[in-house]
Protein backbone atom coordinates (compact mmCIF):
# COMPACT_ATOMS: atom_id res chain seq x y z
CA UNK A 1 -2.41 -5.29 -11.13
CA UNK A 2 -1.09 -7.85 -13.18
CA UNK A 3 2.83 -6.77 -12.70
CA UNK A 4 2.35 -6.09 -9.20
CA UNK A 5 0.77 -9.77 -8.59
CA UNK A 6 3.72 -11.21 -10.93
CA UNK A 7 6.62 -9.57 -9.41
CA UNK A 8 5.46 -11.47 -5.63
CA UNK A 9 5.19 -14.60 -7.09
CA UNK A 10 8.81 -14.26 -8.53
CA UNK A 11 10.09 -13.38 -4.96
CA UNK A 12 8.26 -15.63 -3.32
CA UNK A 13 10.02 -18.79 -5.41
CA UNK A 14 13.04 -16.86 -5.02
CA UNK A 15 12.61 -17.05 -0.96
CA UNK A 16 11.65 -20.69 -0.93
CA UNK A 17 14.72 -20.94 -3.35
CA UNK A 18 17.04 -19.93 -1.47
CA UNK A 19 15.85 -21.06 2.03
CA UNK A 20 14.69 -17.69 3.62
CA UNK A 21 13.41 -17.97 7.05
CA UNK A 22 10.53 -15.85 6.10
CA UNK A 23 9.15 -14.35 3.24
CA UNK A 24 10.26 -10.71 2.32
CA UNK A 25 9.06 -8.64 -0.89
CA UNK A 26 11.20 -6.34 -2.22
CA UNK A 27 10.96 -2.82 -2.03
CA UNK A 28 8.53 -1.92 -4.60
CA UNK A 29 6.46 1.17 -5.69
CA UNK A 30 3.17 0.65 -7.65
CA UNK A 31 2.99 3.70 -9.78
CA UNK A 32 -0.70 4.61 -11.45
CA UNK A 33 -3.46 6.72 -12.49
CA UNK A 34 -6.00 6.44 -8.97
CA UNK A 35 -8.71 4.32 -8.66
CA UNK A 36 -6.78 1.23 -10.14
CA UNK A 37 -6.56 -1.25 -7.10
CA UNK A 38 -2.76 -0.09 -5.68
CA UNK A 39 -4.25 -0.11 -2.28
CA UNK A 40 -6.73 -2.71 -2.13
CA UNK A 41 -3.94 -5.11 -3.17
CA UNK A 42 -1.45 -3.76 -1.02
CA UNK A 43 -4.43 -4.63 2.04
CA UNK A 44 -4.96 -8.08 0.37
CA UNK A 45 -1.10 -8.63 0.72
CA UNK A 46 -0.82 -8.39 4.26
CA UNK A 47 -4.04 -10.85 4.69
CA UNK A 48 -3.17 -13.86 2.12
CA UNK A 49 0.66 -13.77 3.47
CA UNK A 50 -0.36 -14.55 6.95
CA UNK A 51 1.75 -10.77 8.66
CA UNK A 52 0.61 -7.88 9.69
CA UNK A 53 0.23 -4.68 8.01
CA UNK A 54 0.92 -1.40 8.58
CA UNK A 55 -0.66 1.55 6.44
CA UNK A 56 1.36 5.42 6.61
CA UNK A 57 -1.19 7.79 4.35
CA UNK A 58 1.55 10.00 2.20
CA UNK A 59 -0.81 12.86 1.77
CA UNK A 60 -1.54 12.92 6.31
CA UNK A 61 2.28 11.95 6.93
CA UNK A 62 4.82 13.97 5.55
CA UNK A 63 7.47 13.95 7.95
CA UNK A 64 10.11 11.45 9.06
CA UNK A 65 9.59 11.01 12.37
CA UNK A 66 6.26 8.87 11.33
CA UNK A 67 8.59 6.19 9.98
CA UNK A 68 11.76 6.26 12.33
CA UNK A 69 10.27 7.93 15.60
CA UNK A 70 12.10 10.68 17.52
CA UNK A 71 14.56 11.06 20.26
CA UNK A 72 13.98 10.91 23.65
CA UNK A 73 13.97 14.76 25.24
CA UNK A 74 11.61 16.14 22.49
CA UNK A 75 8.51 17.32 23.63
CA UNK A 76 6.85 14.40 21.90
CA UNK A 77 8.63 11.11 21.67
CA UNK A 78 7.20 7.91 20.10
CA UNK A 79 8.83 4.87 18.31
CA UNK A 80 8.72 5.06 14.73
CA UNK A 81 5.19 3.15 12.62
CA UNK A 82 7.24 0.06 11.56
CA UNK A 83 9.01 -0.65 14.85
CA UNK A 84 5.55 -0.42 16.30
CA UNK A 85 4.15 -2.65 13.93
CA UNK A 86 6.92 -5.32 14.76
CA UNK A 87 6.97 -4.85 19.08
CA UNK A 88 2.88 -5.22 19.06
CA UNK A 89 2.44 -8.25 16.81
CA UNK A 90 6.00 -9.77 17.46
CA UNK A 91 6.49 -10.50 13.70
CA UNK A 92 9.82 -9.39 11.70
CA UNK A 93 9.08 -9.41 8.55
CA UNK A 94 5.67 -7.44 8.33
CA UNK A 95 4.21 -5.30 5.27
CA UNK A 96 4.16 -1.50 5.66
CA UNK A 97 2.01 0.22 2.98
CA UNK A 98 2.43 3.69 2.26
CA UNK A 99 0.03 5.59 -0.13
CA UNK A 100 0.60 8.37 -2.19
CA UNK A 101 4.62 8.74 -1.32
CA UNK A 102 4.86 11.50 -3.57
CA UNK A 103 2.23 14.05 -1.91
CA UNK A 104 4.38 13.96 1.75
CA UNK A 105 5.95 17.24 1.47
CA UNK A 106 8.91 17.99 3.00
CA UNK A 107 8.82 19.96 6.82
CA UNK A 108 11.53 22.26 7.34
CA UNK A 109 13.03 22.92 11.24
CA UNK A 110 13.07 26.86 12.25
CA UNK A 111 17.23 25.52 11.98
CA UNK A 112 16.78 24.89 8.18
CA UNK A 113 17.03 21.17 8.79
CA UNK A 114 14.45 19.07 6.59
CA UNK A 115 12.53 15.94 7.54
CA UNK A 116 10.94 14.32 4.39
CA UNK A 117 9.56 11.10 4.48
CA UNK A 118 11.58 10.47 1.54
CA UNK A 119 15.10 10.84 3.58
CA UNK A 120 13.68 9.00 6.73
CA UNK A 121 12.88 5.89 4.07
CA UNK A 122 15.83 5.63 2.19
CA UNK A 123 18.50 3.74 5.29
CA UNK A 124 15.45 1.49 5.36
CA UNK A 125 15.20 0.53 1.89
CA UNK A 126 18.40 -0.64 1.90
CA UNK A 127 18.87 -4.17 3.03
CA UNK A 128 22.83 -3.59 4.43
CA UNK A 129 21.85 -0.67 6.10
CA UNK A 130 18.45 -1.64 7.28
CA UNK A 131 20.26 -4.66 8.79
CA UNK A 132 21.42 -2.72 11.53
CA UNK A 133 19.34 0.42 11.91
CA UNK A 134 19.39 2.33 15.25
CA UNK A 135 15.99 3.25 16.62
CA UNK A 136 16.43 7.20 17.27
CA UNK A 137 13.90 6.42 20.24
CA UNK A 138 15.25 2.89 21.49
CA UNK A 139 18.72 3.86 21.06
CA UNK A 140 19.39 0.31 19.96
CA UNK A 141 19.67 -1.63 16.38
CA UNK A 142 17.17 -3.25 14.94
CA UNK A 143 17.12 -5.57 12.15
CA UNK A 144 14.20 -3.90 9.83
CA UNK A 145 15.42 -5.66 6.06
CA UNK A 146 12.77 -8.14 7.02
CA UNK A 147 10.04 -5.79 6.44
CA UNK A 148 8.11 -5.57 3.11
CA UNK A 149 7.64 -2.34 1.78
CA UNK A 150 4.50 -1.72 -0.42
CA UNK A 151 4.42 2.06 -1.82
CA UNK A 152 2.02 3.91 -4.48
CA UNK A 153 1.85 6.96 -6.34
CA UNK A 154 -0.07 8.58 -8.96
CA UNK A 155 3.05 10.41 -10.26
CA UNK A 156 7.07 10.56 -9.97
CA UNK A 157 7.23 13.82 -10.61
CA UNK A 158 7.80 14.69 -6.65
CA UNK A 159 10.49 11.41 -6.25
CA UNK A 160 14.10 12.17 -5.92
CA UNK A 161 16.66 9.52 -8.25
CA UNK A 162 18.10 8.27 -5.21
CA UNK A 163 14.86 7.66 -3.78
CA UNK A 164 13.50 5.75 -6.91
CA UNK A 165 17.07 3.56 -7.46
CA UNK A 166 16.05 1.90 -4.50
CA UNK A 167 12.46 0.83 -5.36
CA UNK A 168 11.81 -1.54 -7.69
CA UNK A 169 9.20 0.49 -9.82
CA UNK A 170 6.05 -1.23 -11.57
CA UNK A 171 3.90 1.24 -13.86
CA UNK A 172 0.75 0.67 -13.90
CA UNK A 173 -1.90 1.60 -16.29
CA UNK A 174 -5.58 2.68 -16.60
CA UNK A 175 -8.26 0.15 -16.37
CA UNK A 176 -11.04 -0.17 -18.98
CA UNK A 177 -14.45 0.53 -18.46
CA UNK A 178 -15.26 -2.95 -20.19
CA UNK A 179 -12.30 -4.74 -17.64
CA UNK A 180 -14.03 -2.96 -14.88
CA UNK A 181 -17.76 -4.25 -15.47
CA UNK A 182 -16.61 -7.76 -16.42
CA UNK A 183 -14.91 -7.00 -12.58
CA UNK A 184 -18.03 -6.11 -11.42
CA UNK A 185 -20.64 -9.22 -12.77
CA UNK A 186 -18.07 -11.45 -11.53
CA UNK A 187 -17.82 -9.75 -7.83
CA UNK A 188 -21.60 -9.48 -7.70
CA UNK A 189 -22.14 -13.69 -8.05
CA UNK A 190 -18.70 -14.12 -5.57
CA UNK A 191 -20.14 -11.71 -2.84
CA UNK A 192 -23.76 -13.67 -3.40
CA UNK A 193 -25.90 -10.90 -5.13
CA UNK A 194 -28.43 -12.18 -6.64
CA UNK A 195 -28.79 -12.44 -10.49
CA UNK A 196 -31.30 -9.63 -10.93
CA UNK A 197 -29.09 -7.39 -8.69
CA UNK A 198 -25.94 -8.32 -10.83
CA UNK A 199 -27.90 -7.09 -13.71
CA UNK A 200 -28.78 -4.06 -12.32
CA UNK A 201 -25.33 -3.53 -11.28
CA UNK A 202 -23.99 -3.79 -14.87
CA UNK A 203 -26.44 -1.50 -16.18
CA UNK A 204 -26.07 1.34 -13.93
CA UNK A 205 -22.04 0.66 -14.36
CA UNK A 206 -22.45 0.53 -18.32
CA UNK A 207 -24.68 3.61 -18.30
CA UNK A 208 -22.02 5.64 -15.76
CA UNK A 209 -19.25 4.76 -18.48
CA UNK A 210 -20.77 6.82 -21.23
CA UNK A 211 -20.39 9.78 -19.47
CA UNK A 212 -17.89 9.26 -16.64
CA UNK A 213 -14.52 7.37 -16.45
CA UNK A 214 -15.11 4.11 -13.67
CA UNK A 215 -12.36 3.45 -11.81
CA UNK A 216 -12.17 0.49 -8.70
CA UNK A 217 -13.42 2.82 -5.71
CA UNK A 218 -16.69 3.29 -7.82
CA UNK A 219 -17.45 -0.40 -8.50
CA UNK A 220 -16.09 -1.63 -5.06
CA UNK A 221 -18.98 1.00 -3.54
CA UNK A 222 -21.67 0.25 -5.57
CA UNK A 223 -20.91 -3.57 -5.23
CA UNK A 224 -21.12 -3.09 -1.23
CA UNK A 225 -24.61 -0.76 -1.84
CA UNK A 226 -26.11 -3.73 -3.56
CA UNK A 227 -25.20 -6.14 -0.71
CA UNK A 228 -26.62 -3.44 1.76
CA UNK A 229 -29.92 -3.03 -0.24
CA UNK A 230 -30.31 -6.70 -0.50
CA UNK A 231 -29.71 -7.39 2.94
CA UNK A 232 -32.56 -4.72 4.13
CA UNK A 233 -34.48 -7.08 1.76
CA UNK A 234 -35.61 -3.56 -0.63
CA UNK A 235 -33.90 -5.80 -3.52
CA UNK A 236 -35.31 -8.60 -4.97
């Protein structure tokens, strides 16, 4: 996550540089095999900046109307996630996270008329336009270029050019199995396993590597099994 953790601390200095009013990342995709840590430091984000965060799950919500809400006289009306996100914590300039951008499909009206979360993103990723952006539920503008945007993928096969030229676009790549045990011994002292534990960890992780690839999800769960175990007191 090296890039992803270097290309905040660039904007940051550049928004103390310049005298922002508060901080703003950005748009910026994190683009990687799974497993890597795209969402856990997307969560971390949110936490260490001090805003809130809101989380839209590509693969759950493909359409729009997740992201800019619908009109009044649908059957259904709502405010879109981000204005949400902004009206309950009062905050401008939160982080909304969306994972897996390029499994939200595209739903089609019985009209013909298409509603991609793609489309509903791209006035919004766009700081002139985003500037003044009209709430199709409010029926007012709202000033959204405060907001962060944090998206992953696994892939860009399913991302349109016009989508992508507005992202700033940070590949990612696979994590070792040696990076990802080194991850783990250090984890186990921070999170207060004890040293026998630890060692147990790294040889169950070590012996999963011959014969399976690791990847963050694993280690995270197996790290929160050993603090389990050793809370119930069955490790020793």
């Amino acid at each position: 996550m090296a890039p992803a953790t270097d290309f905040l601390w660039k904007a940051m200095r550049r928004s103390v540089h310049v005298g922002e009013p508060g901080f703003r990342l950005p748009p910026v995709l994190l683009d990687g095999p799974p497993g890597i840590g795209k969402s856990m430091w997307s969560r971390q984000l949110g936490r260490h900046l001090g805003v809130p965060r809101g989380a839209i799950e590509g693969t759950a919500e493909q359409a729009s109307f997740v992201i800019n809400g619908s009109q009044k006289g649908w059957g259904t009306t709502f405010p879109g996630r981000p204005i949400q996100t902004i009206l309950q914590s009062l905050c401008a300039n939160p982080i909304i996270v969306i994972d897996e951008i390029e499994k939200a499909g595209k739903p089609t009206s019985t009209n013909g008329q298409t509603y991609g979360l793609q489309d509903g993103l791209l006035p919004l990723l766009e700081r002139s336009s985003a500037a003044t952006w009209k709430c199709p539920y409010f029926q007012i503008n709202f000033d959204m270029s405060w907001i962060s945007w944090v998206l992953t993928s696994n892939s860009l096969a399913t991302l349109s050019a016009p989508f992508l030229s507005r992202l700033e676009v940070l590949r990612l790549s696979q994590v070792s199995s040696a990076h990802l045990i080194e991850f783990a011994r250090r984890e186990g002292h921070k999170r207060g396993l004890s040293q026998p534990s630890v060692d147990a960890l790294v040889e169950a992780l070590e012996i999963a590597s011959r014969t399976d690839q690791l990847n963050l999800r694993h280690v995270i769960r197996m790290l929160e099994r050993g603090q389990m175990l050793e809370a119930a007191g069955t490790l020793h």
